[in-house]
N, C-alpha and C. Protein backbone atom coordinates (compact mmCIF):
# COMPACT_ATOMS: atom_id res chain seq x y z
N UNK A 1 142.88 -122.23 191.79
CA UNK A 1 143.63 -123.41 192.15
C UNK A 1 143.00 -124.04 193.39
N UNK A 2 142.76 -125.35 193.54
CA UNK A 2 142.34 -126.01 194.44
C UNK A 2 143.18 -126.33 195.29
N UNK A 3 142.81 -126.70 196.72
CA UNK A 3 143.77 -127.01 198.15
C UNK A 3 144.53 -128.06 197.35
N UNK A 4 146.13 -127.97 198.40
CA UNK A 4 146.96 -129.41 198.63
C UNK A 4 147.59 -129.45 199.87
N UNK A 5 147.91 -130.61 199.87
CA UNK A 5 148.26 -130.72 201.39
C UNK A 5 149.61 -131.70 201.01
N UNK A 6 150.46 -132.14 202.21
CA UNK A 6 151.80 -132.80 201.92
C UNK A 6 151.86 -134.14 202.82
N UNK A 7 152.39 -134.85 202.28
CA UNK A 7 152.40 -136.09 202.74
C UNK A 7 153.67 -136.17 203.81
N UNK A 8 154.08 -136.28 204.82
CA UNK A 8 155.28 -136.39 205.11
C UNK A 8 155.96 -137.73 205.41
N UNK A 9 157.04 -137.99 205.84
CA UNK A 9 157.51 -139.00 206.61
C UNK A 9 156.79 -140.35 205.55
N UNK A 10 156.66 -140.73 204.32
CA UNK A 10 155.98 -141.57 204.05
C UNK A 10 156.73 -143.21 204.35
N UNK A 11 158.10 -142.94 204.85
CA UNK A 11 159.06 -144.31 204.78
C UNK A 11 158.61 -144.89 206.03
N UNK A 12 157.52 -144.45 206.88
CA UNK A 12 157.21 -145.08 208.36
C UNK A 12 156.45 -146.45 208.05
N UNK A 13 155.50 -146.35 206.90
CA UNK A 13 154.89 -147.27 206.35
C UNK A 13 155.23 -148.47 205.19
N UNK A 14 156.27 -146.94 204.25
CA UNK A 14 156.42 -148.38 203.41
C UNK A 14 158.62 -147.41 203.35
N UNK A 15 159.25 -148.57 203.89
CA UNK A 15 160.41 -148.52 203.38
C UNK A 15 161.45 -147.59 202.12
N UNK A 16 160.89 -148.05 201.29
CA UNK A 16 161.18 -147.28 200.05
C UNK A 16 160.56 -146.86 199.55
N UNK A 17 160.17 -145.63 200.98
CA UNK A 17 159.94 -144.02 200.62
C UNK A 17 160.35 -143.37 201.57
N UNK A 18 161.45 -143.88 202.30
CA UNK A 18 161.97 -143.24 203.52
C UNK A 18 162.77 -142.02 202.78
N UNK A 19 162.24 -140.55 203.44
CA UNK A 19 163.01 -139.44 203.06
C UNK A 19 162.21 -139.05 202.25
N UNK A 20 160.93 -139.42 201.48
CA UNK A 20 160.13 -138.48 200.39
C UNK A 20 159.11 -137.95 201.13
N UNK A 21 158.54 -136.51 200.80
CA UNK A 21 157.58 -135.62 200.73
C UNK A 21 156.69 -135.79 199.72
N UNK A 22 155.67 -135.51 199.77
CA UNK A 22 155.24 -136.11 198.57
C UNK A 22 153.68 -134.57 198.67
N UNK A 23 153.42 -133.99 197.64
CA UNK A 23 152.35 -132.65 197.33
C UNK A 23 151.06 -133.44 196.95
N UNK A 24 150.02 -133.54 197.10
CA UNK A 24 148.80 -134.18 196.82
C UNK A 24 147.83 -132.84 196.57
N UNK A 25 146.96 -132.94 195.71
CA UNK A 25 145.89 -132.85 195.65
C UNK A 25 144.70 -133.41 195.10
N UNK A 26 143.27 -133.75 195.85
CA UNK A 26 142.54 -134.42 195.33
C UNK A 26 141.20 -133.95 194.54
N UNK A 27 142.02 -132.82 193.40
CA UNK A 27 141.35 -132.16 192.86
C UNK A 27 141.71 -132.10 191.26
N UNK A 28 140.81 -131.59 190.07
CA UNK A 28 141.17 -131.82 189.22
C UNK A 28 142.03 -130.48 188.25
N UNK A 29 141.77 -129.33 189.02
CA UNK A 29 142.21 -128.23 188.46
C UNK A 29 143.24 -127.43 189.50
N UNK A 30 144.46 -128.22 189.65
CA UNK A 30 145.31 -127.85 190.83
C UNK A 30 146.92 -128.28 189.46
N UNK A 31 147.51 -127.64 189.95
CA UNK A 31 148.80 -127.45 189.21
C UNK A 31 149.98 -126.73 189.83
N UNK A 32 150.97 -127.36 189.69
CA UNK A 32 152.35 -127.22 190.61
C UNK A 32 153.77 -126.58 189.24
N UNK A 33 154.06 -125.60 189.42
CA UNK A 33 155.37 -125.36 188.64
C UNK A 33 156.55 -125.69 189.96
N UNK A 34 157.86 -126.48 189.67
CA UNK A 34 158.41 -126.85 190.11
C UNK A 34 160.18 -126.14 189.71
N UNK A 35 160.31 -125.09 189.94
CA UNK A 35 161.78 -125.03 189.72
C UNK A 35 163.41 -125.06 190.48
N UNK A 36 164.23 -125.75 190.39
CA UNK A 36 165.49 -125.89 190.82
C UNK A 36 166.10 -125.37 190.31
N UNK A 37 167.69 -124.84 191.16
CA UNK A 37 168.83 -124.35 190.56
C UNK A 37 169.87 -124.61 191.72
N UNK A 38 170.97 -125.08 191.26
CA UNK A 38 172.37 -124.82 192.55
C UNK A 38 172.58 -123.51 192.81
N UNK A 39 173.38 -123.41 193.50
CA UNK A 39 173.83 -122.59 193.98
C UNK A 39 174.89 -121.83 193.72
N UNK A 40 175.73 -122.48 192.39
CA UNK A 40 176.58 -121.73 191.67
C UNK A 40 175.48 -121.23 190.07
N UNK A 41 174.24 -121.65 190.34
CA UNK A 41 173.63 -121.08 189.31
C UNK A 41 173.24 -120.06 189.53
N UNK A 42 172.57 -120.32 190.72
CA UNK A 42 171.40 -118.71 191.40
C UNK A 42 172.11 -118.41 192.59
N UNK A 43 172.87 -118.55 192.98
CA UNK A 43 173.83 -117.44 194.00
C UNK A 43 172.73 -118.12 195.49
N UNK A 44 172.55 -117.25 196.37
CA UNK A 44 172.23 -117.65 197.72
C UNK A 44 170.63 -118.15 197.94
N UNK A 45 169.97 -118.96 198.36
CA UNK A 45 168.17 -119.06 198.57
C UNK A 45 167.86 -117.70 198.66
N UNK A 46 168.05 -116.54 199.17
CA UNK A 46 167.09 -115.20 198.79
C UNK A 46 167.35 -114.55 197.94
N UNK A 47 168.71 -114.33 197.28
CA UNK A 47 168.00 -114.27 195.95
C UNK A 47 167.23 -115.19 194.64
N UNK A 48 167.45 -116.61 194.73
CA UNK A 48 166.74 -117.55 194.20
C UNK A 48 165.25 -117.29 194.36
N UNK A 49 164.79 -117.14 195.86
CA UNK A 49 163.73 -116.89 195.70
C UNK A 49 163.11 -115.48 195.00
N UNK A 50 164.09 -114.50 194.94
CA UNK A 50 163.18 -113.22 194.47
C UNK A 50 163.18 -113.38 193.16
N UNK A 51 164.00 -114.34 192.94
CA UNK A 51 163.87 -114.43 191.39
C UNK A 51 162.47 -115.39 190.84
N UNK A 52 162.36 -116.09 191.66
CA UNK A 52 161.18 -117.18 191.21
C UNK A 52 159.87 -116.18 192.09
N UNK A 53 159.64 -115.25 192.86
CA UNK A 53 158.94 -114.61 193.01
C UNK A 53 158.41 -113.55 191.70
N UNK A 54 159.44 -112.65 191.01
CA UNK A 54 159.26 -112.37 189.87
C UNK A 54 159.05 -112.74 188.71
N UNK A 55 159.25 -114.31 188.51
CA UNK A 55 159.09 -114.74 187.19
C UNK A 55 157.50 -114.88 186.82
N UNK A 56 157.38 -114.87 185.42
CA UNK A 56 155.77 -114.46 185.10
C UNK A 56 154.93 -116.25 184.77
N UNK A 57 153.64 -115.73 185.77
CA UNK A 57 153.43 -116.72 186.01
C UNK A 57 151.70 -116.48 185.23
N UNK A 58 151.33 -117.38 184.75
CA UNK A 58 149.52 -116.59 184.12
C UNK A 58 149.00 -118.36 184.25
N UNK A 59 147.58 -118.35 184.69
CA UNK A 59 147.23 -119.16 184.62
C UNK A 59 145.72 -119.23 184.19
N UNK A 60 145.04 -119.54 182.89
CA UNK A 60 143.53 -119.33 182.46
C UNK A 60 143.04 -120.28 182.52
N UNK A 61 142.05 -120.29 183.65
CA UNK A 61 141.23 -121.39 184.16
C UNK A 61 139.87 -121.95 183.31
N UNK A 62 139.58 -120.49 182.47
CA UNK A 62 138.56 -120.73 181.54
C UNK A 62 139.33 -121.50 180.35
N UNK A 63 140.11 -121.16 179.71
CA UNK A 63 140.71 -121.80 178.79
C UNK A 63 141.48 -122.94 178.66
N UNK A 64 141.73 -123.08 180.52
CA UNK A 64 142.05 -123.92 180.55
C UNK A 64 144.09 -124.27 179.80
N UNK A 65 144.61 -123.48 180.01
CA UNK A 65 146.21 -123.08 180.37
C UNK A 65 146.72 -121.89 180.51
N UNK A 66 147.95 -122.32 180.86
CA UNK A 66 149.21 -121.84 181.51
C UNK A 66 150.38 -121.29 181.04
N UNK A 67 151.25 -120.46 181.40
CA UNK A 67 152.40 -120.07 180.96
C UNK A 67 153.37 -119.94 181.82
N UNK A 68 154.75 -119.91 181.91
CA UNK A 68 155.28 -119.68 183.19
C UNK A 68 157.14 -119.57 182.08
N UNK A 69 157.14 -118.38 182.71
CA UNK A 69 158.92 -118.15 182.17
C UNK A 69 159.83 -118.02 183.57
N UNK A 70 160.69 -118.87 183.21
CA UNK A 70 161.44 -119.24 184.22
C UNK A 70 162.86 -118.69 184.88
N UNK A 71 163.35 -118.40 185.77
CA UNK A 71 165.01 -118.09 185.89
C UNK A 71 165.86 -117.41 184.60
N UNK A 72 165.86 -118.52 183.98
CA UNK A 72 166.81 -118.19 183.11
C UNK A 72 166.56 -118.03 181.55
N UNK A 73 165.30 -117.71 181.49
CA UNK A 73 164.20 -117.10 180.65
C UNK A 73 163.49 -118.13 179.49
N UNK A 74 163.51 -118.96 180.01
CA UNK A 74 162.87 -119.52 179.23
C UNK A 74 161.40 -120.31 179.81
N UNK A 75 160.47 -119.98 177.94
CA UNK A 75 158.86 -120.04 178.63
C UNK A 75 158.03 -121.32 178.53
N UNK A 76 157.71 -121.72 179.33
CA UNK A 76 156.91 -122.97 179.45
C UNK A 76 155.61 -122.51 179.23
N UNK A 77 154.91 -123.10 178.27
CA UNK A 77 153.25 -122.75 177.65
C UNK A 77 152.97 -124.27 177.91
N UNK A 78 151.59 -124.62 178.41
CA UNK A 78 150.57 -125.70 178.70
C UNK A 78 149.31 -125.47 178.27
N UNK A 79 148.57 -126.59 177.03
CA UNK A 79 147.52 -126.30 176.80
C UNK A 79 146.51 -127.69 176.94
N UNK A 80 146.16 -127.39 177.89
CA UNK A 80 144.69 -128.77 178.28
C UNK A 80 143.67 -128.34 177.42
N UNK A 81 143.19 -129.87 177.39
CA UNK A 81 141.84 -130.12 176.29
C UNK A 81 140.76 -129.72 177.49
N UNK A 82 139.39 -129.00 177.34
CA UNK A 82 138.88 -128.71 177.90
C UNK A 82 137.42 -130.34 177.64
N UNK A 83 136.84 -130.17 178.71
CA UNK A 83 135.75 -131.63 178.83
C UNK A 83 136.24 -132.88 179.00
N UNK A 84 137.44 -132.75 179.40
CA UNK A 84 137.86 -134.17 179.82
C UNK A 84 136.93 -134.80 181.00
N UNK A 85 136.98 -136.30 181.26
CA UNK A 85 136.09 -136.54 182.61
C UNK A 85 137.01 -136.75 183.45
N UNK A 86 136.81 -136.09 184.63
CA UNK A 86 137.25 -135.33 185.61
C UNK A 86 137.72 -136.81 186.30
N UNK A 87 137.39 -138.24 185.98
CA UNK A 87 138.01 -138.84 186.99
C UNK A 87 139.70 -139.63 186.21
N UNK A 88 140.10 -139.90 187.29
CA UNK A 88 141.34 -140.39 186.85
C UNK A 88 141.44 -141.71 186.04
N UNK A 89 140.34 -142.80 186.45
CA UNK A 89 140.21 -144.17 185.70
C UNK A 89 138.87 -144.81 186.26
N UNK A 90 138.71 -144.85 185.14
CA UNK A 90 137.18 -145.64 185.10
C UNK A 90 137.16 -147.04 184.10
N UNK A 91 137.07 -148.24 184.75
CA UNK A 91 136.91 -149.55 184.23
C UNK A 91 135.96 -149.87 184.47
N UNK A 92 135.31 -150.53 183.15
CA UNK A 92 135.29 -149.78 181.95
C UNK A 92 135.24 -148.72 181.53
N UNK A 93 135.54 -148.06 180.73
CA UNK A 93 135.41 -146.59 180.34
C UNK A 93 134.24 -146.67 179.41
N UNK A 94 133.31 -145.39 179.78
CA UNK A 94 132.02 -145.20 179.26
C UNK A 94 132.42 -145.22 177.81
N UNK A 95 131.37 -145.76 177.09
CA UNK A 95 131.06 -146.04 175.50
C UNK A 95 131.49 -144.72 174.27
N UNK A 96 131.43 -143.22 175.50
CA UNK A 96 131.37 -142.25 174.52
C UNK A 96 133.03 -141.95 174.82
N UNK A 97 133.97 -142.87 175.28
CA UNK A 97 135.23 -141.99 175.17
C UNK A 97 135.49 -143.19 174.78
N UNK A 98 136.09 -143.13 173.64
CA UNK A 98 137.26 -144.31 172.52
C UNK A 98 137.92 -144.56 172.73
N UNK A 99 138.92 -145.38 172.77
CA UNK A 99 140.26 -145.80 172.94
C UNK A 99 140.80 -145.49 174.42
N UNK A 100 142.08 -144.89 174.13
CA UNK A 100 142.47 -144.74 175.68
C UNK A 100 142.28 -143.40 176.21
N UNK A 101 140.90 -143.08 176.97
CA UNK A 101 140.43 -141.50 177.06
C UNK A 101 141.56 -140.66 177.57
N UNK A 102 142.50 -141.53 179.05
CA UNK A 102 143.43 -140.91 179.34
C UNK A 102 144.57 -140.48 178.70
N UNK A 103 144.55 -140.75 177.53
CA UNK A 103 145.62 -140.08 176.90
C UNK A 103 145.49 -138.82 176.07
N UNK A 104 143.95 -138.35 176.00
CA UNK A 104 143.73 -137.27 175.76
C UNK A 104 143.89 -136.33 176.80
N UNK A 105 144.26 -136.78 178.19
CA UNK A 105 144.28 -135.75 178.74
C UNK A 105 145.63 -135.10 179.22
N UNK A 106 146.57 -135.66 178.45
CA UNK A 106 148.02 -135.26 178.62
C UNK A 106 147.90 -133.59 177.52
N UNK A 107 148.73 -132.59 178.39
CA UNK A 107 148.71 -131.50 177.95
C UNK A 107 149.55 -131.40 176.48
N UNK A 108 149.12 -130.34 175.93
CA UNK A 108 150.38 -129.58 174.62
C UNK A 108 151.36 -129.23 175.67
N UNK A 109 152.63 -129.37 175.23
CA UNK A 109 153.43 -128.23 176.34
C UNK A 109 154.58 -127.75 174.83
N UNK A 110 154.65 -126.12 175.06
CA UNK A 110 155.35 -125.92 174.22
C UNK A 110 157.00 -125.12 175.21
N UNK A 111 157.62 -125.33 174.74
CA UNK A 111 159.02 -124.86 175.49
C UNK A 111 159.78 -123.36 174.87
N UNK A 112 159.62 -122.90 175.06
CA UNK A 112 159.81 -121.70 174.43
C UNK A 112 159.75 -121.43 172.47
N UNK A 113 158.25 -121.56 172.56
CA UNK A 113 157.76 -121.87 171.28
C UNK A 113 157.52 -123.24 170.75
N UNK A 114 158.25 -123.93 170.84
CA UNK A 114 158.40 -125.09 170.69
C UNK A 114 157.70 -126.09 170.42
N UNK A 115 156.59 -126.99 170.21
CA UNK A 115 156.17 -127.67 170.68
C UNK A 115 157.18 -129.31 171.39
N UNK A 116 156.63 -129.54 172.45
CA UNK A 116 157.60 -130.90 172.67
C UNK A 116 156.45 -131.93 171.97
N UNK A 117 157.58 -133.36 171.81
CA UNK A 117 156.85 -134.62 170.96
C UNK A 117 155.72 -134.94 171.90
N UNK A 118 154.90 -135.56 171.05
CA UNK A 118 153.80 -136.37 171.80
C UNK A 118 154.45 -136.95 173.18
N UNK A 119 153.23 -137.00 173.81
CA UNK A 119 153.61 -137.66 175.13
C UNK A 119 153.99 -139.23 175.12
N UNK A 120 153.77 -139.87 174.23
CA UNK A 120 153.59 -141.04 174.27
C UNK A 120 155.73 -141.67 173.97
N UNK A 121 156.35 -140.47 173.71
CA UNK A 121 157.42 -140.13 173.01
C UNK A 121 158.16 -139.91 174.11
N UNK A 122 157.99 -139.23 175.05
CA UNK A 122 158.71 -138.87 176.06
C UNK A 122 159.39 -139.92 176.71
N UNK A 123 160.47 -139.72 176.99
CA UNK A 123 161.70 -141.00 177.98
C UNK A 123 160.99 -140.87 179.51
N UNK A 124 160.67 -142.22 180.10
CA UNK A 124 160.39 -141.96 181.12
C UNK A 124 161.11 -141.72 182.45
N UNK A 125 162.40 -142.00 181.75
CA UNK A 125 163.56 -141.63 182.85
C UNK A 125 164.34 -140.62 181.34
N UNK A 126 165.21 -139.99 182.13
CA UNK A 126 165.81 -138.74 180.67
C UNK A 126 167.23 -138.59 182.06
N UNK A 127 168.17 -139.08 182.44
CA UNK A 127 169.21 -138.30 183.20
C UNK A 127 170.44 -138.71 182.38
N UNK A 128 171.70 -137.86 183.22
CA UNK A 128 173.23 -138.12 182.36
C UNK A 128 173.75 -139.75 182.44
N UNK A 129 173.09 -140.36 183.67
CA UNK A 129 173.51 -141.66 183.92
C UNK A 129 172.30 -142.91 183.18
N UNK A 130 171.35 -142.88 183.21
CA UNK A 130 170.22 -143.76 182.91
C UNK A 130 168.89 -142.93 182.44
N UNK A 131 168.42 -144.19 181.28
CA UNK A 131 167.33 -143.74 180.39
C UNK A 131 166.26 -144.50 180.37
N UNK A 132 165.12 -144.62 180.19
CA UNK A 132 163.93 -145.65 180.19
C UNK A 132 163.12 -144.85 179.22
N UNK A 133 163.26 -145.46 177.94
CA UNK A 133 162.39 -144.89 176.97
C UNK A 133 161.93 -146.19 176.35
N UNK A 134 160.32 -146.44 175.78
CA UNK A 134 159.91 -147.72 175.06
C UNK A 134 160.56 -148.91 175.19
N UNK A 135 159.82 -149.02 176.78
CA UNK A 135 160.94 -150.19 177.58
C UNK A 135 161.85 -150.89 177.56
N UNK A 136 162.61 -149.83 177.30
CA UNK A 136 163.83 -150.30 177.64
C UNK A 136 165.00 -149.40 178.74
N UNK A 137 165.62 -149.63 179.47
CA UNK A 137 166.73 -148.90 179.98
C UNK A 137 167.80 -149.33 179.81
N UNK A 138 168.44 -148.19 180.01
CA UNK A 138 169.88 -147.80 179.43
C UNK A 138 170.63 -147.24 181.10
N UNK A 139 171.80 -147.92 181.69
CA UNK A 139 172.30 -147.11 182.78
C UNK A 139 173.90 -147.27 182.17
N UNK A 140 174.23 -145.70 182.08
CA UNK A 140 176.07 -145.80 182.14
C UNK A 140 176.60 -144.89 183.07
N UNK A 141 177.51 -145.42 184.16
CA UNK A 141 177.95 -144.88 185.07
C UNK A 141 179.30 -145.45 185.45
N UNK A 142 179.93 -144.56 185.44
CA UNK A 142 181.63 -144.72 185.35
C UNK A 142 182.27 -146.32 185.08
N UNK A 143 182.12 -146.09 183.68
CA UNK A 143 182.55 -146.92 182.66
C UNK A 143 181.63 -148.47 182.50
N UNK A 144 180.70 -148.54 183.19
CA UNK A 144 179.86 -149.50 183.44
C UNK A 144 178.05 -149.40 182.59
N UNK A 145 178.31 -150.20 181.56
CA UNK A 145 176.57 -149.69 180.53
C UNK A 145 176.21 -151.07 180.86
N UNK A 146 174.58 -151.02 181.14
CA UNK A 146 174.02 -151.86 181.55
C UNK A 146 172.48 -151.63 180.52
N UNK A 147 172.13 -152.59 179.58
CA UNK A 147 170.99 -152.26 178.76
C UNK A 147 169.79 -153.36 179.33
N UNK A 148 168.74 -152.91 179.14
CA UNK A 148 167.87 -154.01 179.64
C UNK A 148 166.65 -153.57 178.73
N UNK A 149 166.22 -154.84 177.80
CA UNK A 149 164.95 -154.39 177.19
C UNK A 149 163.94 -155.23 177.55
N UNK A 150 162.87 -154.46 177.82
CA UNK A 150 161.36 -155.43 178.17
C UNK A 150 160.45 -155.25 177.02
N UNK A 151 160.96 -155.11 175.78
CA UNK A 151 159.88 -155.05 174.81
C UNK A 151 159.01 -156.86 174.13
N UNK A 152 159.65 -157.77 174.84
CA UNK A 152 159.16 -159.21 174.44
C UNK A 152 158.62 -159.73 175.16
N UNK A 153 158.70 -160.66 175.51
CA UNK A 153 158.03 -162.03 176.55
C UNK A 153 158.67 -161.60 177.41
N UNK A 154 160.22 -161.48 177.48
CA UNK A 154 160.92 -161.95 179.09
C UNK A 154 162.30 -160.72 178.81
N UNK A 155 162.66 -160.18 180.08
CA UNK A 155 163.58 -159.06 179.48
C UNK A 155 165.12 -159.23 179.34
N UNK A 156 165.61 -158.93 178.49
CA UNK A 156 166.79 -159.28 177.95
C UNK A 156 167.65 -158.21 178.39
N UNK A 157 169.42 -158.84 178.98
CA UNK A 157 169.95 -157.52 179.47
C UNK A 157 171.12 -158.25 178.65
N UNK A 158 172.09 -156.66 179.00
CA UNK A 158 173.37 -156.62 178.18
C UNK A 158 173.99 -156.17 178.80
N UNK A 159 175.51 -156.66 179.37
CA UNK A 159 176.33 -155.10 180.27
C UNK A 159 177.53 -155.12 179.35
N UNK A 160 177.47 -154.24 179.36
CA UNK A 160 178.75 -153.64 178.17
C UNK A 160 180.34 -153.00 179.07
């Protein structure tokens, strides 16, 4: 795994990011598992942590993925395409990668066996209150639905 370092305080500069931290690395083989739980889930921060200290973590750098089973047992598998080009965006993109190269480089991820849908499938917002999937969002919050689609010329809303 390659260095990262943390961004702090980023709201000094720009406003709305007052209060975010933000993990960087400017490397291409660096990877972050991220897990949460309350506190009526996992009881006190030390045992939370001994628990995420024990959970099984494997990472094959030659092969190029990952596995990681979590808290409450369930296993996250990641499988990267190996020869991707290492940079993030290149305009134009060289002649020998087709279409949109970066989208080959979104991982398999399987969820405890599972495979999840293509990436291209995924909601880019997914919470209990608001959704942003194939532009459009969806917000309902105590008794208030608000739809907004940007799939045309100009975006069309609805509050329900």
């Amino acid at each position: 795994m390659a260095a990262y370092y943390i961004e702090r305080d980023l709201g000094t500069t720009n406003p709305s990011l007052i209060g975010f931290n933000v993990i960087k690395s400017d490397f291409a083989q660096t990877g972050f598992v991220i897990e949460v739980g309350s506190k009526d889930e996992q009881g006190t921060f030390d045992l939370f942590r001994q628990k995420l200290l024990s959970n099984a973590l494997t990472a094959d750098m030659v092969n190029m993925n990952m596995s990681y089973t979590n808290s409450g047992k369930d296993k996250l598998e990641i499988n990267f395409l190996m020869g991707l080009p290492r940079q993030t965006l290149i305009t134009p993109a060289p002649p020998k990668w087709t279409g949109n190269y970066m989208q080959s480089a979104i991982p398999t991820v399987k969820i405890n066996g599972v495979q999840d849908p293509d990436y291209s499938q995924w909601a880019l917002l997914n919470s209990p209150y608001a959704t942003i999937k194939n532009s459009v969002l969806d917000v309902n919050y105590k008794g208030t639905s608000i739809h907004v689609d940007w799939t045309g010329n100009m975006p069309v809303t609805l509050k329900k």
